[in-house]
Protein backbone atom coordinates (compact mmCIF):
# COMPACT_ATOMS: atom_id res chain seq x y z
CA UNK A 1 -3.28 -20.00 -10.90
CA UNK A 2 0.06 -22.05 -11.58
CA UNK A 3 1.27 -23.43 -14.38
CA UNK A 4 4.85 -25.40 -15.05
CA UNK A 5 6.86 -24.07 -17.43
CA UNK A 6 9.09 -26.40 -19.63
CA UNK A 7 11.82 -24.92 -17.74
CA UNK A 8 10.18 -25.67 -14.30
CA UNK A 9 9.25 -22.19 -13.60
CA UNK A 10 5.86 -21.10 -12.12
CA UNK A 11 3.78 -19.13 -14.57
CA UNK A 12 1.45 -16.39 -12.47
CA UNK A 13 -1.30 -15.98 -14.66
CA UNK A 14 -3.15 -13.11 -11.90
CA UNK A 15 -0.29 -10.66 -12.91
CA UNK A 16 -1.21 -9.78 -16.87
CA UNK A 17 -2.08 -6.59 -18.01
CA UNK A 18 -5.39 -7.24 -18.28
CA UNK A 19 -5.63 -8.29 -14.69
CA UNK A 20 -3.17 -4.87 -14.00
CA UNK A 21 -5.89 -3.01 -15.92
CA UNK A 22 -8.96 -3.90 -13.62
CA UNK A 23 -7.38 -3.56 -10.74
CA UNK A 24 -6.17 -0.12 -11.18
CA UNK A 25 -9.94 0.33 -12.38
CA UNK A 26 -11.14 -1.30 -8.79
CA UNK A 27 -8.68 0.48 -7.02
CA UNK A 28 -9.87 3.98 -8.79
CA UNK A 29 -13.34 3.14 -7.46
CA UNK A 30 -12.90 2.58 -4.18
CA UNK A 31 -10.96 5.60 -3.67
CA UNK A 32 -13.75 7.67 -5.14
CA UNK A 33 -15.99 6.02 -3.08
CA UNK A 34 -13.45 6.42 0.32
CA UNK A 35 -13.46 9.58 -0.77
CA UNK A 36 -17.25 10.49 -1.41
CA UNK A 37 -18.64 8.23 1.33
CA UNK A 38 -15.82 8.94 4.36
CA UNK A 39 -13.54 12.78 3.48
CA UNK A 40 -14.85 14.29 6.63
CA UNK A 41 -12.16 11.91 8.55
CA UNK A 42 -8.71 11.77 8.66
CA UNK A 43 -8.77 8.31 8.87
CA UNK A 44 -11.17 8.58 5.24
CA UNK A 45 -8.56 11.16 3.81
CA UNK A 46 -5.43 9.28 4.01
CA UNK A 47 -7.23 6.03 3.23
CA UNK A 48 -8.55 7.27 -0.14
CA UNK A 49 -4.81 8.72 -0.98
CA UNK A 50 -3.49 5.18 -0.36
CA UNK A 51 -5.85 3.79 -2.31
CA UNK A 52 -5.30 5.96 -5.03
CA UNK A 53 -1.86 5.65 -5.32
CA UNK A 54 -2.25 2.21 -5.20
CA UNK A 55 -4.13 2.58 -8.44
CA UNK A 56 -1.97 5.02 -9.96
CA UNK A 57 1.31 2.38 -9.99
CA UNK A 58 -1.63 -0.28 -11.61
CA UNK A 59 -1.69 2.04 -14.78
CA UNK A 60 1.63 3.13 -14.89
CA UNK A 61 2.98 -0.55 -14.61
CA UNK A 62 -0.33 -1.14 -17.48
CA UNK A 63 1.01 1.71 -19.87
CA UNK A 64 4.37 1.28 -19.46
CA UNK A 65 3.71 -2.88 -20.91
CA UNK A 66 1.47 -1.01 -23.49
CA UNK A 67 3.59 0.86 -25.74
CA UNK A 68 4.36 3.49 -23.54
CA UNK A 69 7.48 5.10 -22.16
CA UNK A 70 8.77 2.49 -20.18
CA UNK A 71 11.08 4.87 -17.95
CA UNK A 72 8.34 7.48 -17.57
CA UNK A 73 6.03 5.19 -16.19
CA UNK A 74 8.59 3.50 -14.50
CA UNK A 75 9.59 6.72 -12.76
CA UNK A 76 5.74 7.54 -12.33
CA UNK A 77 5.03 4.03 -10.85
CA UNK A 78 7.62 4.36 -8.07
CA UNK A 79 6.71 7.89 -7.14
CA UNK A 80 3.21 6.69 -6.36
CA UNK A 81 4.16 3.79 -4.29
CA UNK A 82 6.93 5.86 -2.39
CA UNK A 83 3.89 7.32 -0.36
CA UNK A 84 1.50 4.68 1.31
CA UNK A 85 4.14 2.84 3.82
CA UNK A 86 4.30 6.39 5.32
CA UNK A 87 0.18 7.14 5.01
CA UNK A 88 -0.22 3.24 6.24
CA UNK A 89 1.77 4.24 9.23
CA UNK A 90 -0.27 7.41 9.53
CA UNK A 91 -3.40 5.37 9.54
CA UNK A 92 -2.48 3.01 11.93
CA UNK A 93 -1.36 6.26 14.47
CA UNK A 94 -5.01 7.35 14.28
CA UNK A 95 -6.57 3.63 15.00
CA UNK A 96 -4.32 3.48 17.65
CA UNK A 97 -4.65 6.62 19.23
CA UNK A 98 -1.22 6.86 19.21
CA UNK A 99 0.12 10.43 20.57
CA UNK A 100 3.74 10.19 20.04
CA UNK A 101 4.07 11.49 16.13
CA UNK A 102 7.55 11.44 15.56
CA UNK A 103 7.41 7.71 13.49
CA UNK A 104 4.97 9.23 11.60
CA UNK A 105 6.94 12.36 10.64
CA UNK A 106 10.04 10.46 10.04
CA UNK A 107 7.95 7.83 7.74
CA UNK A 108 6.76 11.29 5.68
CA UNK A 109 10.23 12.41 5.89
CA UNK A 110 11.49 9.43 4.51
CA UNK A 111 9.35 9.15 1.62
CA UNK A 112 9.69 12.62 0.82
CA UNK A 113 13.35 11.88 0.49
CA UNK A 114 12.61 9.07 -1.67
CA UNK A 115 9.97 11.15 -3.99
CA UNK A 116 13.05 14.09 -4.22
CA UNK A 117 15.83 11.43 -5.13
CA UNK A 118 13.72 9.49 -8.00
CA UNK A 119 12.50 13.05 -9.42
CA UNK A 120 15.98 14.51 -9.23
CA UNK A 121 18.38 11.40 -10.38
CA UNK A 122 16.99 9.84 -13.65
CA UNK A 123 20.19 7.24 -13.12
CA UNK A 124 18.37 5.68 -10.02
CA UNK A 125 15.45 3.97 -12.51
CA UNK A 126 16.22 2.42 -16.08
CA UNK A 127 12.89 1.13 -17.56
CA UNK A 128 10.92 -1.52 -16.92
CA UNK A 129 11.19 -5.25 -18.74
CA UNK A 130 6.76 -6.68 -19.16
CA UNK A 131 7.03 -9.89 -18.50
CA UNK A 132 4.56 -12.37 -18.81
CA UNK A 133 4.50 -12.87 -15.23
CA UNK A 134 4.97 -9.38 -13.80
CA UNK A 135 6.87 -6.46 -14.58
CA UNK A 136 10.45 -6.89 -13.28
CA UNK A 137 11.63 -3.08 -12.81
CA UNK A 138 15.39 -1.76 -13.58
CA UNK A 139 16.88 0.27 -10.67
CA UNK A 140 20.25 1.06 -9.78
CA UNK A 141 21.51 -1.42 -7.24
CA UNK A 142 22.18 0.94 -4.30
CA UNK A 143 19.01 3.09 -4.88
CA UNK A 144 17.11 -0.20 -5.21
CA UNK A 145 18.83 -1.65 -1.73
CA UNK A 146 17.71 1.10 0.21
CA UNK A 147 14.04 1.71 -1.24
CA UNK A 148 13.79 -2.34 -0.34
CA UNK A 149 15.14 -1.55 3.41
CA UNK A 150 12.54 1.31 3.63
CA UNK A 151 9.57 -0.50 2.48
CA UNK A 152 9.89 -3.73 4.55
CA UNK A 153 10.99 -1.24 7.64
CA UNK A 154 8.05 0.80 7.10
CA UNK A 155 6.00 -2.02 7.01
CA UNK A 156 7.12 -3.85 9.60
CA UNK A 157 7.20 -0.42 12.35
CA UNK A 158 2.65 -0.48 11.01
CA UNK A 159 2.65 -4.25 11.78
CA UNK A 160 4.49 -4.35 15.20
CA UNK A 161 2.68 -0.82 16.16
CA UNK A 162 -0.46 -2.49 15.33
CA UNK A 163 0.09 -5.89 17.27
CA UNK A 164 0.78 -4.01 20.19
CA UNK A 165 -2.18 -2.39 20.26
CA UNK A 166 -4.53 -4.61 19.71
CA UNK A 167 -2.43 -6.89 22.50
CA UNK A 168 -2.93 -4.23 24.79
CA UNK A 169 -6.26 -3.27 23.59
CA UNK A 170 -5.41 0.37 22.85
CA UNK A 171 -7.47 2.67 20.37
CA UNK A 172 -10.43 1.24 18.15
CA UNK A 173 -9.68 -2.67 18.62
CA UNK A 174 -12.10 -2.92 15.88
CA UNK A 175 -10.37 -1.48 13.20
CA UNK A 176 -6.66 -2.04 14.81
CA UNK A 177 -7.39 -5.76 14.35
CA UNK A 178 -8.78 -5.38 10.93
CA UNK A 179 -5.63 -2.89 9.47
CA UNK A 180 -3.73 -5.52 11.07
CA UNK A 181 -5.64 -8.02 8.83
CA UNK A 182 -5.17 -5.67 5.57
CA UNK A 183 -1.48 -5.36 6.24
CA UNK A 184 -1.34 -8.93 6.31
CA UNK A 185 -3.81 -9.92 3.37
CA UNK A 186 -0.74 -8.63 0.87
CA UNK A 187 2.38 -9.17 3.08
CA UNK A 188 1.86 -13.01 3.56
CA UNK A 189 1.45 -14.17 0.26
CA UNK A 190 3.92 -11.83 -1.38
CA UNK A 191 6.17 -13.13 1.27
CA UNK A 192 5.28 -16.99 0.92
CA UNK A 193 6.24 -16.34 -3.32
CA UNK A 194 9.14 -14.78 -2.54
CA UNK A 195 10.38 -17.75 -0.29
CA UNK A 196 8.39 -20.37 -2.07
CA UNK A 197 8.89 -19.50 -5.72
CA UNK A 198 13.14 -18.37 -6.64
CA UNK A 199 11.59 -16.84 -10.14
CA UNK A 200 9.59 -14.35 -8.70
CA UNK A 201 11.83 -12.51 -6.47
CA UNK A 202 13.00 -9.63 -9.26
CA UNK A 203 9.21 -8.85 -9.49
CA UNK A 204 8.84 -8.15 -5.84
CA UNK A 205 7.04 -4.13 -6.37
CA UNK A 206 4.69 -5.88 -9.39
CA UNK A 207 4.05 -8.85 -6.92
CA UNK A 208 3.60 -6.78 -3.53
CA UNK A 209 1.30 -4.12 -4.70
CA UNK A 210 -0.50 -6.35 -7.04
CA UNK A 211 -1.79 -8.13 -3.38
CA UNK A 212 -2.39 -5.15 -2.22
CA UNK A 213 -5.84 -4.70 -3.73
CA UNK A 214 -7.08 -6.98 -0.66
CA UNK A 215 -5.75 -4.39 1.52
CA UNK A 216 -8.00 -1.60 -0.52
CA UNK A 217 -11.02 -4.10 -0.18
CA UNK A 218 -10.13 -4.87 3.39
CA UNK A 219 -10.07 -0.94 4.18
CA UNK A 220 -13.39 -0.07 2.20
CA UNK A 221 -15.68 -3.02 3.12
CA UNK A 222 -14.57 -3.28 6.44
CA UNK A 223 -12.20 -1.05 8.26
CA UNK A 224 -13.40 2.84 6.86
CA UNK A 225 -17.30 2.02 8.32
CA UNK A 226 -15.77 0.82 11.66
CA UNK A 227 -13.59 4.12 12.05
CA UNK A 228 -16.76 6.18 11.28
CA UNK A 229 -19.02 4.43 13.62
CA UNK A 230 -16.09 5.19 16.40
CA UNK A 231 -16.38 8.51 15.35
CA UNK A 232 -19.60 8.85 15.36
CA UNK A 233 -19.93 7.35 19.11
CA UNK A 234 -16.93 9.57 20.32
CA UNK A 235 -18.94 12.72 19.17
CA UNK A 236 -22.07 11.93 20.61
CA UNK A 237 -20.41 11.06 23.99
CA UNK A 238 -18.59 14.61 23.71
CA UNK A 239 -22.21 15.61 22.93
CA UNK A 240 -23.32 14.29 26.07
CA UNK A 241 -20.62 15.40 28.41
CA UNK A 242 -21.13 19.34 26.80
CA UNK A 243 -25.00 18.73 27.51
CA UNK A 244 -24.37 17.72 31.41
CA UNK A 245 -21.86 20.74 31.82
C-alpha cells in the first residue's frame, strides 16, 4: 500500500481512478441490491440512498480526473456527499428506537442548507486538482470550514448516539453494535492518515469516502439482514398479541 517518495511523502496507491472506478461500480451494486432485497423498510430505504450517493461522488471524483468538467463534477461530487451524515443519523434513530426526532430533522435541515448553498453559489467550489494520490478538491475557505465542522459534527452526534445505546442496550443491539462498527470501519483509518501522514490532509473528502465502501459492505453483509430479521420478529409478535385479543 505505501510507497516513499524521493521527497519522503507516502504514495497511496488504493486511491487511483481505477480503484475510484470499481468502487463506485461496488457501491452501485449494493445499492441495487439494498434496494431489491430490503425497500419494504425504512431502515432498507435510507440505507440504499446512502449507498448510492456514496457511489455517485466515486464517479464524479472518476470523471472529473477523466477529462471531464472538473467543477461540474466537483459541484456534483459534493452535492451527493452533503446527504448521508444526515441519512446515517436517520439510520441510527431507527436502530435505536430513538423517539425524539428533532437531531434528525436538524441533520436534514442542515444538509439541505448545504445542498441550497453549493447549487446557488458557484464561488463556494473551484475545481478539483487529480492527483496521483487522491483528488484534493478547491473550495472557498469559509464554505470549506463549515462543511468540515458539519461533517465531523454529524458524525460524531451517529457515533455518541450509537455508543449510548448499545451501553444501555436500547433498540436492536444487533445492528446498533454493527452501525457502530460501519461508522468506525471508515472514521479510524481516515483519521489515523490524517494524524499519521501531514500529505494527506488536503485530500480528506477523496480519503474519507474512499473508506467508506467498508461501511456499504458492513451495512449489506451484515447490518440490513439483522434489521429485517428484527422486523420480521416484531411483526410476528404483533401477530401474536392481535391473535390473543
Amino acid at each position: 500500500m505505501d510507497d516513499p517518495n524521493r521527497d519522503g511523502a507516502v504514495t497511496l496507491y488504493c486511491f487511483t481512478p481505477l480503484v475510484t472506478l470499481l468502487t463506485f461500480v461496488v457501491e452501485a451494486a449494493l445499492a441495487v441490491y439494498a434496494l431489491a432485497r430490503y425497500r419494504s423498510t425504512t431502515f432498507g430505504r435510507l440505507s440504499a440512498l446512502a449507498i448510492s450517493l456514496l457511489a455517485l461522488f466515486q464517479l464524479s471524483e472518476y470523471l472529473a480526473c477523466s477529462g471531464g468538467d472538473r467543477i461540474f463534477w466537483t459541484r456534483i461530487a459534493f452535492l451527493a456527499i452533503a446527504l448521508p451524515p444526515a441519512i446515517g443519523l436517520h439510520m441510527a434513530a431507527v436502530v435505536t428506537k430513538e423517539r425524539r426526532r428533532s437531531a434528525v430533522l436538524a441533520g436534514y435541515a442542515l444538509a439541505a442548507g448545504f445542498v441550497a448553498f453549493i447549487m446557488t453559489v458557484p464561488s463556494s467550489l473551484a475545481g478539483a486538482s487529480c492527483l496521483a494520490k487522491f483528488v484534493v478538491f478547491s473550495t472557498d475557505r469559509a464554505f470549506g470550514f463549515a462543511y468540515a465542522a458539519y461533517y465531523i459534527g454529524m458524525l460524531a452526534v451517529a457515533v455518541v448516539a450509537l455508543g449510548r445505546a448499545w451501553r444501555s442496550g436500547i433498540g436492536e443491539r444487533g445492528a446498533v453494535a454493527w452501525l457502530l462498527v460501519g461508522y468506525c470501519s471508515f472514521i479510524v483509518p481516515t483519521f489515523l492518515l490524517y494524524v499519521m501522514v501531514y500529505s494527506t490532509r488536503p485530500g480528506l473528502p477523496s480519503i474519507l469516502c474512499g473508506f467508506a465502501i467498508f461501511f456499504s459492505l458492513i451495512l449489506v453483509g451484515r447490518i440490513l439482514p439483522v434489521v429485517a430479521k428484527s422486523d420480521v420478529q416484531i411483526r410476528r409478535r404483533r401477530s401474536v398479541k392481535v391473535k390473543n385479543g
